[in-house]
C-alpha atoms as a PDB file:
ATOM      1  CA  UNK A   1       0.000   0.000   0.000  1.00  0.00           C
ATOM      2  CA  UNK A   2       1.402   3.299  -1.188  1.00  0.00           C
ATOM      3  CA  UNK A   3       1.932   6.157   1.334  1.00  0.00           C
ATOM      4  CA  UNK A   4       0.331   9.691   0.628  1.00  0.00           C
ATOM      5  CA  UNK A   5       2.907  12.194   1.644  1.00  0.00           C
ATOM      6  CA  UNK A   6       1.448  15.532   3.048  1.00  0.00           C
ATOM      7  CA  UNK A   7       2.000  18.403   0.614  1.00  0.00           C
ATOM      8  CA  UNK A   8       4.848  20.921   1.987  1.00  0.00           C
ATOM      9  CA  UNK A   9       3.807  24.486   2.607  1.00  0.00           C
ATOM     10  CA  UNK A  10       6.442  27.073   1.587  1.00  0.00           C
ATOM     11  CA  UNK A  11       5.889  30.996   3.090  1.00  0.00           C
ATOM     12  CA  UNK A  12       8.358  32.921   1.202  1.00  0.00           C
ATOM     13  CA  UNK A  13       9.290  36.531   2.597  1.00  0.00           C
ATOM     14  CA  UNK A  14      10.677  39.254   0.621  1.00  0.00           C
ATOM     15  CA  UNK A  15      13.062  41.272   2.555  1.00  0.00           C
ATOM     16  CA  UNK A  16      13.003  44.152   0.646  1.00  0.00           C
ATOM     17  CA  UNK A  17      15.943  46.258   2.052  1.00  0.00           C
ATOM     18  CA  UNK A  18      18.222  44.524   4.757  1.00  0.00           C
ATOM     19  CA  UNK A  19      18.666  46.046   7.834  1.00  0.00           C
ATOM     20  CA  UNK A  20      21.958  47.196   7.916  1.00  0.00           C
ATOM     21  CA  UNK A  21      23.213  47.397   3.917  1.00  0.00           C
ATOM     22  CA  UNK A  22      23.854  50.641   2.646  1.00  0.00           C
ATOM     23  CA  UNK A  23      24.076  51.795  -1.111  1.00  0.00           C
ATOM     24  CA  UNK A  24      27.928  51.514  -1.622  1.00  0.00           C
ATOM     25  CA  UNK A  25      27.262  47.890  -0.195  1.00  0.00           C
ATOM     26  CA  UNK A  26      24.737  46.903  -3.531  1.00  0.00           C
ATOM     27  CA  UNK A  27      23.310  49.526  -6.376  1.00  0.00           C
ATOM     28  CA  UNK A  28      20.670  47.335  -6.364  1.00  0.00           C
ATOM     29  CA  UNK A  29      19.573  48.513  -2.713  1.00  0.00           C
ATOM     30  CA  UNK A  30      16.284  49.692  -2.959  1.00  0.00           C
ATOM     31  CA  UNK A  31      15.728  53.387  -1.307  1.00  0.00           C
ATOM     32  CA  UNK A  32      13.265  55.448  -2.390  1.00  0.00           C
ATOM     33  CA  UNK A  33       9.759  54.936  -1.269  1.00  0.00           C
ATOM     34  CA  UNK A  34       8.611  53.953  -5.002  1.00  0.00           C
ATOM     35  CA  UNK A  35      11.380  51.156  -5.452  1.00  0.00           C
ATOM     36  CA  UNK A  36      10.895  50.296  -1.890  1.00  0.00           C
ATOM     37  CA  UNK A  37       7.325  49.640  -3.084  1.00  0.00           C
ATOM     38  CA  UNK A  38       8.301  48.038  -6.891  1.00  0.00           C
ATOM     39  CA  UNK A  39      10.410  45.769  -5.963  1.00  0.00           C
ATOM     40  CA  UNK A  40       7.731  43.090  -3.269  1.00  0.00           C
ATOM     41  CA  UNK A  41       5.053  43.960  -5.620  1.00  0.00           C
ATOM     42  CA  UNK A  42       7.007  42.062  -7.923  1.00  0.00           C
ATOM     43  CA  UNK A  43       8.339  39.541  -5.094  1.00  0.00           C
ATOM     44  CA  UNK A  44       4.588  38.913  -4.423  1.00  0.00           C
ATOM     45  CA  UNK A  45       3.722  38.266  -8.294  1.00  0.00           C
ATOM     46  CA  UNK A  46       6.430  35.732  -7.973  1.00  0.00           C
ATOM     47  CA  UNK A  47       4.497  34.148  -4.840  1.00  0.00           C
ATOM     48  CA  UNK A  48       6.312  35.479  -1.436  1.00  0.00           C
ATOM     49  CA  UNK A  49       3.234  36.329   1.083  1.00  0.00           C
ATOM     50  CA  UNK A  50       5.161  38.377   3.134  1.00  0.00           C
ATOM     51  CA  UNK A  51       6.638  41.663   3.147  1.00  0.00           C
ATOM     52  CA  UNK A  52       9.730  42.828   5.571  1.00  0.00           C
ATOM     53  CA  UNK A  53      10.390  46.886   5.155  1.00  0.00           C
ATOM     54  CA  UNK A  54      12.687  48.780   6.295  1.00  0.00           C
ATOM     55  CA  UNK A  55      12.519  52.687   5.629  1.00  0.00           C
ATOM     56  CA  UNK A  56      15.421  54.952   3.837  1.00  0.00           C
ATOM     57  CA  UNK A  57      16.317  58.125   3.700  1.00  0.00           C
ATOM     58  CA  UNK A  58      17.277  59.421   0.467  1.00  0.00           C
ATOM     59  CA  UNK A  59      21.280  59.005   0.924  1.00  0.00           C
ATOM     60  CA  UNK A  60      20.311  55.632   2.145  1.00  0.00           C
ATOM     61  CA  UNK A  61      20.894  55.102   5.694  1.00  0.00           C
ATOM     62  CA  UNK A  62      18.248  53.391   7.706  1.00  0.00           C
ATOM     63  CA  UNK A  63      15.044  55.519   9.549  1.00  0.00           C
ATOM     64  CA  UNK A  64      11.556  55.139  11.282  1.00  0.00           C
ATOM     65  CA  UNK A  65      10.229  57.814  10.348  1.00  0.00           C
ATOM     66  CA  UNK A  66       6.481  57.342   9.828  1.00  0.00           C
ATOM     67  CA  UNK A  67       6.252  60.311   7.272  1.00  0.00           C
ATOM     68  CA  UNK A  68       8.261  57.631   4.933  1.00  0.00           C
ATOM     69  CA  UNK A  69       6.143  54.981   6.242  1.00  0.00           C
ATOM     70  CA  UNK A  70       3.458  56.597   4.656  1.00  0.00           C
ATOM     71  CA  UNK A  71       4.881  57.052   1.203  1.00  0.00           C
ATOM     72  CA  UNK A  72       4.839  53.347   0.826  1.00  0.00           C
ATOM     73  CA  UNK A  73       2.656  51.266   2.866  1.00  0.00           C
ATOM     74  CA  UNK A  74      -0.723  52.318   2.425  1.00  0.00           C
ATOM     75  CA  UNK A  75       0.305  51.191  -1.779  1.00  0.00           C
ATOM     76  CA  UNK A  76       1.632  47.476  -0.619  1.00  0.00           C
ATOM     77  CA  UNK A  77      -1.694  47.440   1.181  1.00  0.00           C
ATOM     78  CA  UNK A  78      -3.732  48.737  -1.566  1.00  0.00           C
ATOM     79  CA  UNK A  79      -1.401  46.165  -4.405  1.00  0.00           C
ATOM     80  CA  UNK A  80      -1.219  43.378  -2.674  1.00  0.00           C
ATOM     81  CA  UNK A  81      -2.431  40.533  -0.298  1.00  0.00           C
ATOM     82  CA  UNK A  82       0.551  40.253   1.269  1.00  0.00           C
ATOM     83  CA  UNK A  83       1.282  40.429   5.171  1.00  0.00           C
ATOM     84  CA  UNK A  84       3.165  43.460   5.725  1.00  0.00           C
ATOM     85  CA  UNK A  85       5.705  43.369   8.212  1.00  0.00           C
ATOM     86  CA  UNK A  86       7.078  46.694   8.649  1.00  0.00           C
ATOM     87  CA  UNK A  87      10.690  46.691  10.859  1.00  0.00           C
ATOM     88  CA  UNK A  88      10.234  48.759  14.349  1.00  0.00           C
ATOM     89  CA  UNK A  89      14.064  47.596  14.944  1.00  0.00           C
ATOM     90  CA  UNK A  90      15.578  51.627  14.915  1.00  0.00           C
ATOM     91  CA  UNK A  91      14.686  53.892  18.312  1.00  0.00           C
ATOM     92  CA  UNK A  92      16.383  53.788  21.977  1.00  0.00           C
ATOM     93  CA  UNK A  93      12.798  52.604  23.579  1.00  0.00           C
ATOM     94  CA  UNK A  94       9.499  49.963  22.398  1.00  0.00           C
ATOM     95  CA  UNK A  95       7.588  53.721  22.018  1.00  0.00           C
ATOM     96  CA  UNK A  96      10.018  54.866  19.605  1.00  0.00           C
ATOM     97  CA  UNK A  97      10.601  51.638  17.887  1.00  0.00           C
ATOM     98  CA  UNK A  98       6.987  51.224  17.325  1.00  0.00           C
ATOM     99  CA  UNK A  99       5.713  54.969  16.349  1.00  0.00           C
ATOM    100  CA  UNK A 100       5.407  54.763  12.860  1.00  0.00           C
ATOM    101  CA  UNK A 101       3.551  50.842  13.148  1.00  0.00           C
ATOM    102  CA  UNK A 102       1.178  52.928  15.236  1.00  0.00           C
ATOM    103  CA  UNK A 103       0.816  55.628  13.169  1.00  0.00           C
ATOM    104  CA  UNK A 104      -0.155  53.536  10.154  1.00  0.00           C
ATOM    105  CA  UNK A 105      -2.776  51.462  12.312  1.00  0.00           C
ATOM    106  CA  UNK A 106      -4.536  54.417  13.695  1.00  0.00           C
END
């Protein structure tokens, strides 16, 4: 008697822009809200389900601000059916960490 196996589930996550790389480290860094956006709208045509942001400024370096946030989000949420994940890793303290997550959901 043959065996069924049970199908394996795959959740692939697009990690859109590293935590710590900066543009001299790849050209192909995304930074700017638009190819922060472009780049897991195409990741989620290709069939991740989850999207990790960080936010840039426009020289590159890493930021929380929720002005930023804002330039992006609300078009990955409009685009897609993905599960947003959006980084709350920069900021001494949870409250400053999490400000711009909070100031998307309100």
């Amino acid at each position: 008697m043959a065996t069924q196996k049970t199908p394996t589930k795959t959740i692939v996550t697009c990690a859109v822009t590293g935590a710590s790389l900066t543009p001299p480290m790849s050209p192909y860094l995304p930074v700017s809200p638009d190819e922060i956006t472009e780049q897991p709208i195409v990741a989620v045509e290709a069939g991740a389900t989850i999207i990790h942001a960080h936010t840039r400024l426009s020289d590159g370096r890493p930021t929380n601000d929720t002005e930023i946030w804002r330039q992006f989000i609300p078009r990955l949420q409009k685009e897609t059916p993905a599960i947003i994940n959006m980084s709350a890793s920069l900021g001494k303290t949870a409250e400053e960490r999490l400000e711009a997550v909070l100031g998307l959901a309100a």
